[in-house]
Protein backbone atom coordinates (compact mmCIF):
# COMPACT_ATOMS: atom_id res chain seq x y z
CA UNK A 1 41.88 -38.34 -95.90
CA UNK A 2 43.88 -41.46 -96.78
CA UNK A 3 45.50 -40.38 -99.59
CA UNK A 4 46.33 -36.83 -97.85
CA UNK A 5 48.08 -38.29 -95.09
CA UNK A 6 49.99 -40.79 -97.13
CA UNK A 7 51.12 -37.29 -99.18
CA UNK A 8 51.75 -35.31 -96.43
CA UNK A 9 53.98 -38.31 -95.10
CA UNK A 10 56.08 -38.59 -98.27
CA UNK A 11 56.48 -34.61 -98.63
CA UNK A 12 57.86 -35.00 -94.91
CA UNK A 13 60.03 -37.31 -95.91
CA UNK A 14 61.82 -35.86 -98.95
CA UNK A 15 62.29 -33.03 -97.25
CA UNK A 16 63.94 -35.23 -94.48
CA UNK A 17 66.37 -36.42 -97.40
CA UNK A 18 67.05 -32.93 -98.88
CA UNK A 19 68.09 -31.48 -95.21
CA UNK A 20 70.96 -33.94 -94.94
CA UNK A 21 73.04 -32.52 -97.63
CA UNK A 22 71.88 -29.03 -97.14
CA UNK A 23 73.20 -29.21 -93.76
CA UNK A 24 76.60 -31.07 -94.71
CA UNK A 25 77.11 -28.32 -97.60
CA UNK A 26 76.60 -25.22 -94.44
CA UNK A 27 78.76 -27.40 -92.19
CA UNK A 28 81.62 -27.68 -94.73
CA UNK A 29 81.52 -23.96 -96.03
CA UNK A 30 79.01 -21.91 -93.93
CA UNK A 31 76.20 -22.08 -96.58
CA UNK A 32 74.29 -18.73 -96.79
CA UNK A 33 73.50 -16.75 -100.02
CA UNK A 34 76.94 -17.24 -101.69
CA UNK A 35 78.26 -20.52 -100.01
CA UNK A 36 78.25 -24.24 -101.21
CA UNK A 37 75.17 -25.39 -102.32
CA UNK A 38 74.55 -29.40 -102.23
CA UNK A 39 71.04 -30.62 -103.20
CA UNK A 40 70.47 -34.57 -104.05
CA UNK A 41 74.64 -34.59 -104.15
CA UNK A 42 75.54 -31.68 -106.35
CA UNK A 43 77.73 -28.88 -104.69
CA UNK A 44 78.10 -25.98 -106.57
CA UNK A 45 80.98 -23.44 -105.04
CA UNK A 46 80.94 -19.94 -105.77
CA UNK A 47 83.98 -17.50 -105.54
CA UNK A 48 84.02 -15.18 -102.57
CA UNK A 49 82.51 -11.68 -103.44
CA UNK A 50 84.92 -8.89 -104.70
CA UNK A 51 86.89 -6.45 -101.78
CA UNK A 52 87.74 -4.18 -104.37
CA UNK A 53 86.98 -0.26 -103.72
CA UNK A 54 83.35 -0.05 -104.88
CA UNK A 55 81.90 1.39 -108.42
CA UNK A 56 80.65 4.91 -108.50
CA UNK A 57 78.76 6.95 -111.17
CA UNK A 58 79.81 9.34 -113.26
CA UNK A 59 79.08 12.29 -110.70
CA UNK A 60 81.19 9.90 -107.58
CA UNK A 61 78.18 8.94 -106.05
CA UNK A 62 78.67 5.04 -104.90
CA UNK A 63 76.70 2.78 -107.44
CA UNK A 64 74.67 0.36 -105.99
CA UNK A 65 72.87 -0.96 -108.71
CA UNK A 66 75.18 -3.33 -110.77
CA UNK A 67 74.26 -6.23 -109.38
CA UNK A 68 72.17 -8.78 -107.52
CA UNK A 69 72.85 -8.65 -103.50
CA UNK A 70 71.41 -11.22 -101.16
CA UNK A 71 71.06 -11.22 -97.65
CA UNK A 72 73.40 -13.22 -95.48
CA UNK A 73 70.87 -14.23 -92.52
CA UNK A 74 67.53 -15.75 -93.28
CA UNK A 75 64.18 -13.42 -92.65
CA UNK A 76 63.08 -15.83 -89.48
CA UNK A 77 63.50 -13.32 -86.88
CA UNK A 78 64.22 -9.73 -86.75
CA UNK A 79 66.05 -10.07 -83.43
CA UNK A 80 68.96 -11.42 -85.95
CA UNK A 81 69.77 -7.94 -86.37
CA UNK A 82 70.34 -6.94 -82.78
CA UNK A 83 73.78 -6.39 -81.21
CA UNK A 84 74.51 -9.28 -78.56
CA UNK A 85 72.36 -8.89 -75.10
CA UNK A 86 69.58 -7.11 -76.67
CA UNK A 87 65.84 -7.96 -77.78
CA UNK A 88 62.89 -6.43 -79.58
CA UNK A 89 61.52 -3.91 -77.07
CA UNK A 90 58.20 -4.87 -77.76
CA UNK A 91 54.94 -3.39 -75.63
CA UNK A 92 53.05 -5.84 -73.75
CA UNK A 93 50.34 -5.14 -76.63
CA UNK A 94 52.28 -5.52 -79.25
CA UNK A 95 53.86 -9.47 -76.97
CA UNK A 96 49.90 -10.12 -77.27
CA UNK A 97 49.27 -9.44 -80.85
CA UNK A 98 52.62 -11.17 -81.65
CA UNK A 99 52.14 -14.55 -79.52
CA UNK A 100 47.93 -14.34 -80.92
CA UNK A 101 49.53 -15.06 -84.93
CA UNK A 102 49.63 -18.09 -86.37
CA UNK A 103 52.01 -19.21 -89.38
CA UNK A 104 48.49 -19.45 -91.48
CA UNK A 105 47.83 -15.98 -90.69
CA UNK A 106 51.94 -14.64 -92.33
CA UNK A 107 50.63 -12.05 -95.20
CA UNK A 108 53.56 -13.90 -96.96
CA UNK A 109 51.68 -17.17 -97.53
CA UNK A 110 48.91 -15.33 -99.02
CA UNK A 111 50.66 -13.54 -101.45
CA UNK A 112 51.04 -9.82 -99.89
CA UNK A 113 54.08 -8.00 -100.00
CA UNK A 114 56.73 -8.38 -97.34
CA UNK A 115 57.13 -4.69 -95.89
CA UNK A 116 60.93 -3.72 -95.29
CA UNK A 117 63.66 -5.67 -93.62
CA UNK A 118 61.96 -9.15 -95.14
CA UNK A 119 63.64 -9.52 -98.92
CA UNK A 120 66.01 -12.16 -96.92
CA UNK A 121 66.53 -15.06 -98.38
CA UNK A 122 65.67 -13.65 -101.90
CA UNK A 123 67.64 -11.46 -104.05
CA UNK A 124 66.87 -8.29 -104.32
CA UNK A 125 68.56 -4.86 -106.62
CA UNK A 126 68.81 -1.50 -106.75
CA UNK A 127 67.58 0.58 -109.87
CA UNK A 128 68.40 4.14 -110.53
CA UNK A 129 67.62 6.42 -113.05
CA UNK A 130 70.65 8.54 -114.04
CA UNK A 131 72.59 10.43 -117.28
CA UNK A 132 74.99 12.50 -116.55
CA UNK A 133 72.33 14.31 -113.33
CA UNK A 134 72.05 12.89 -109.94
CA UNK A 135 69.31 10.23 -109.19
CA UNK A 136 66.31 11.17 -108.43
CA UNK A 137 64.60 8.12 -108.05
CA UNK A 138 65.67 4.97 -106.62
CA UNK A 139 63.46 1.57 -107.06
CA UNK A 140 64.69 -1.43 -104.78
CA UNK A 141 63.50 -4.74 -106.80
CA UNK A 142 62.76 -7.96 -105.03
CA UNK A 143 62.76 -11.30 -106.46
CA UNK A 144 60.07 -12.12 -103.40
CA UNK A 145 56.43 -11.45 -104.65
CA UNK A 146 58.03 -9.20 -107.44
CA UNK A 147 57.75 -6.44 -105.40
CA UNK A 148 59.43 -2.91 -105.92
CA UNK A 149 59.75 0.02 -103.45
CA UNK A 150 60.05 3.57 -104.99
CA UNK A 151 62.29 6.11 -103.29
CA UNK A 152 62.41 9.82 -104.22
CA UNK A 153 65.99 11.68 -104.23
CA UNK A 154 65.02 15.12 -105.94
CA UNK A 155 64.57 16.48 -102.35
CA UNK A 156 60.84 16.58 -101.64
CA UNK A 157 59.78 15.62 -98.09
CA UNK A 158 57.13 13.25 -97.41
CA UNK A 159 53.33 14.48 -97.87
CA UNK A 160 51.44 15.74 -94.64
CA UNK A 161 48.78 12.99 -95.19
CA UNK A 162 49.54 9.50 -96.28
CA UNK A 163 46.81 6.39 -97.17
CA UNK A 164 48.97 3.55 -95.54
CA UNK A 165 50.54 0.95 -97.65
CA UNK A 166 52.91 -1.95 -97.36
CA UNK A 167 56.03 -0.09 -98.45
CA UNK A 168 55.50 3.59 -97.03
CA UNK A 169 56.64 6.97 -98.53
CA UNK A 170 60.05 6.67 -98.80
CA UNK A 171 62.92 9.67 -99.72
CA UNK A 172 66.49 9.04 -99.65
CA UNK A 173 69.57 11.27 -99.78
CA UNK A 174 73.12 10.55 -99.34
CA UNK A 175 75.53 11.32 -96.83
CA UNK A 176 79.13 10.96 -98.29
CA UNK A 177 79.16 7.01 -99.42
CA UNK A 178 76.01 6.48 -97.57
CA UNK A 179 72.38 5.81 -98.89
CA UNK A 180 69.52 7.17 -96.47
CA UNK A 181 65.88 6.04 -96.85
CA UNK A 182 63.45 7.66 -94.77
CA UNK A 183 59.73 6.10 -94.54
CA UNK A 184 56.53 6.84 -92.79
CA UNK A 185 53.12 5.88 -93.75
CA UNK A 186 53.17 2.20 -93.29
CA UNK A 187 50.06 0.68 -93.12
CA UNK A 188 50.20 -2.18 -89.86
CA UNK A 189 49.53 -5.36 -92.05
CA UNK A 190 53.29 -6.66 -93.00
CA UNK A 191 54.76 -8.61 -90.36
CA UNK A 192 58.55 -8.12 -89.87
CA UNK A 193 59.28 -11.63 -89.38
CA UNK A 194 58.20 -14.96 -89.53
CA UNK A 195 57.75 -15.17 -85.95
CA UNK A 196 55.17 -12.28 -86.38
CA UNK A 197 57.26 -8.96 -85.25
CA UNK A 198 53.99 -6.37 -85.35
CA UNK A 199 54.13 -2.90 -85.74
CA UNK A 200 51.50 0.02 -86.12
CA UNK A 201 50.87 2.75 -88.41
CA UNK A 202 53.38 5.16 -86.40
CA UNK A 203 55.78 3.33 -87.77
CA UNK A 204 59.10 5.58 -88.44
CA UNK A 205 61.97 3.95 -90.30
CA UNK A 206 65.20 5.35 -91.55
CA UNK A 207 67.82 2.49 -93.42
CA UNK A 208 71.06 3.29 -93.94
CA UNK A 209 72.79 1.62 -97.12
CA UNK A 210 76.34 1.83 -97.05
CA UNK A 211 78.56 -0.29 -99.67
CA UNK A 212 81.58 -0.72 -98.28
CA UNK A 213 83.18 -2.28 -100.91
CA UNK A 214 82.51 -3.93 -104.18
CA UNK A 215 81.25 -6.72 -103.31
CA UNK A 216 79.34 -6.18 -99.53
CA UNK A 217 76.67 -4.09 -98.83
CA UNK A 218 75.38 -3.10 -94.86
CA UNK A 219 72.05 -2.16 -94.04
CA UNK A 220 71.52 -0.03 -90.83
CA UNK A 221 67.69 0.42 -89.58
CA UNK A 222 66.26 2.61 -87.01
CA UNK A 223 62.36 1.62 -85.91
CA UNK A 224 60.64 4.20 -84.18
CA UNK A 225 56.86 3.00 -83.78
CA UNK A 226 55.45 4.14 -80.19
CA UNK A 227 52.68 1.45 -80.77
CA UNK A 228 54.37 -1.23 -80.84
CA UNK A 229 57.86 -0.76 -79.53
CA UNK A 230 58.92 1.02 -75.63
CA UNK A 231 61.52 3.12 -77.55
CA UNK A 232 63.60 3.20 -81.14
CA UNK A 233 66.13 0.49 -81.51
CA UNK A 234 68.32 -0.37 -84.64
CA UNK A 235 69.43 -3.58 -86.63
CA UNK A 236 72.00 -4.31 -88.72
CA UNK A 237 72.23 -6.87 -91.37
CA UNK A 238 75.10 -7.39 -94.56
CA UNK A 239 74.73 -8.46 -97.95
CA UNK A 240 77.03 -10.12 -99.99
CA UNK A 241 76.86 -9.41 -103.87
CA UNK A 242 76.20 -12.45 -105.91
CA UNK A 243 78.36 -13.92 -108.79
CA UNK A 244 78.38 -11.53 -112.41
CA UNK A 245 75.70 -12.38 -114.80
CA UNK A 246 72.86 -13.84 -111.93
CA UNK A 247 69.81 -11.98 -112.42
CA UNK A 248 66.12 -12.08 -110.71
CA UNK A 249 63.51 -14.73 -112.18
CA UNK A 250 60.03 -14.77 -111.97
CA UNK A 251 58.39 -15.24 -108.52
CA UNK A 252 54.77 -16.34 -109.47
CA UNK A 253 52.54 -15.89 -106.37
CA UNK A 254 49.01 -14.36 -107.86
CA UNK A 255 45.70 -14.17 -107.55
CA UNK A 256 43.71 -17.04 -105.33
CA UNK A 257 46.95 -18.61 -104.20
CA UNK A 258 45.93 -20.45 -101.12
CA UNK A 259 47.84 -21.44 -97.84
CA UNK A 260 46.87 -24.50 -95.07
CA UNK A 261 43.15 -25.94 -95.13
CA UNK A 262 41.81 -23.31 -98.01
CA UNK A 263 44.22 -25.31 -100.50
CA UNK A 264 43.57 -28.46 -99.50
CA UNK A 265 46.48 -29.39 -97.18
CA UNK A 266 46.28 -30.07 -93.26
C-alpha cells in the first residue's frame, strides 16, 4: 500500500509539472487540435489550416477524405455543442441514470467503442470507395479504439429490424455540398460524454457534414431519443484539418485492459 501511494503521489505530481506548460502554450495561442503544443519546454507551431475552396471528386461531389481532421473542443461534455442558453433536455430518468455513473463505469476505460459525437480529441478520416461512379460506401476511421463506422450511399434504407450495436445502421446521401448520415439501431451502452450523457435504444440521429472549405469541416447533429431526451435538440461542433502528411497511429486498447482497482490502482 506503501509503495502505491508513494506512485500515485509522483504520477500526481508529473502531471502537476506537465499542466504548466500545457496551459502557457493554450494561453499564448489557444491550444486545441492545431495550436501550439509545449510539453517539458518544446513548442511546436503549426500553420493555420487552408481557406481555400475545398477538393471535389471527379463527379463534383465535395471530397472529404484527403486528410486527417480533428475536433476543435474536447469530448468532456456534449452540452459543448449547444447554442448559448440551452442544455441537454434530459428526462428525469435519464438525470438519474446520468448522476448514478461513475468515471470507472465510462465504456471508454474498458476498451468499448465510443458511439458517435465522441472521436474528440482524436483524429479521425473519412474513406470512400470511388472510380469514376459515385460512392457508395463511406467508412469514418478513428484513431480512438481503432474504430470504423460504415455508411451506405447506394440508396438502400435502413432494415425493419436491427440487433443494436455501438455504431448503428447508418446511410448517407448528399444534399448539394452537404454529407447526411442517418442512424438508428443504437444499442444504449456508449455514453455520449464523459460526464455520462445516456441515451436508449430509440435513439434517432441524423449528422450533417458540411466542408466548408479546404481546410474546416462542421458537423451538425440532430438526437431524437424519446427515452432519454423531452424532445430532439441539435449540436454543432467544427473540425479543423490537420497539417499534410499526419496520418492515424496505432491506438492499442485490447483484450483484458483494466481500469481503477481491477488493474491495480486506487
Amino acid at each position: 500500500d506503501v509503495m502505491k501511494d508513494l506512485l500515485v503521489s509522483f504520477i500526481v505530481a508529473a502531471l502537476s509539472v506537465l499542466a504548466v506548460p500545457l496551459a502557457a502554450a493554450q494561453a499564448q495561442g489557444g491550444g486545441g487540435g492545431l495550436g501550439p503544443v509545449d510539453a517539458l519546454g518544446q513548442q511546436v507551431r503549426r500553420p493555420p489550416p487552408p481557406t481555400t475552396p475545398p477538393p471535389r471528386l471527379p463527379d463534383g461531389t465535395i471530397d472529404l477524405g484527403d486528410g486527417i481532421w480533428v475536433y476543435n473542443t474536447f469530448g468532456a461534455d456534449i452540452g459543448m455543442g449547444l447554442k448559448k442558453g440551452e442544455t441537454v433536455p434530459l428526462l428525469p430518468s435519464a438525470k438519474t441514470l446520468m448522476a448514478s455513473r461513475k468515471d470507472a463505469d465510462d465504456p471508454e476505460n474498458w476498451c468499448l467503442p465510443p458511439g458517435v459525437l465522441r472521436y474528440s480529441p482524436y483524429p479521425f478520416r473519412f474513406i470512400q470507395n470511388y472510380t469514376h461512379k459515385k460512392p457508395t460506401h463511406m467508412y469514418i476511421l478513428s484513431e480512438l479504439m481503432r474504430t470504423f463506422r460504415q455508411v451506405f450511399l447506394d440508396g438502400r434504407k435502413h432494415p425493419p429490424e436491427l440487433d443494436p450495436t455501438w455504431f448503428g445502421h447508418s446511410i448517407g446521401w448528399y444534399e448539394q455540398d452537404t454529407l447526411v448520415i442517418d442512424t438508428v439501431g443504437f444499442n444504449d451502452k456508449a455514453w455520449f460524454d464523459r460526464k455520462g450523457t445516456p441515451h436508449t435504444e430509440q435513439l434517432h440521429t441524423v449528422e450533417r457534414w458540411t466542408r466548408v472549405d479546404f481546410g474546416h469541416l462542421v458537423e451538425e447533429v440532430t438526437l431524437d431519443d424519446p427515452g432519454a431526451f423531452s424532445r430532439p435538440f441539435t449540436v454543432t461542433f467544427q473540425a479543423t484539418l490537420s497539417n499534410p502528411g499526419d496520418e492515424l497511429i496505432e491506438y492499442v486498447c485490447q483484450e483484458n485492459n483494466q481500469y481503477g482497482i481491477a488493474s491495480g490502482v486506487r
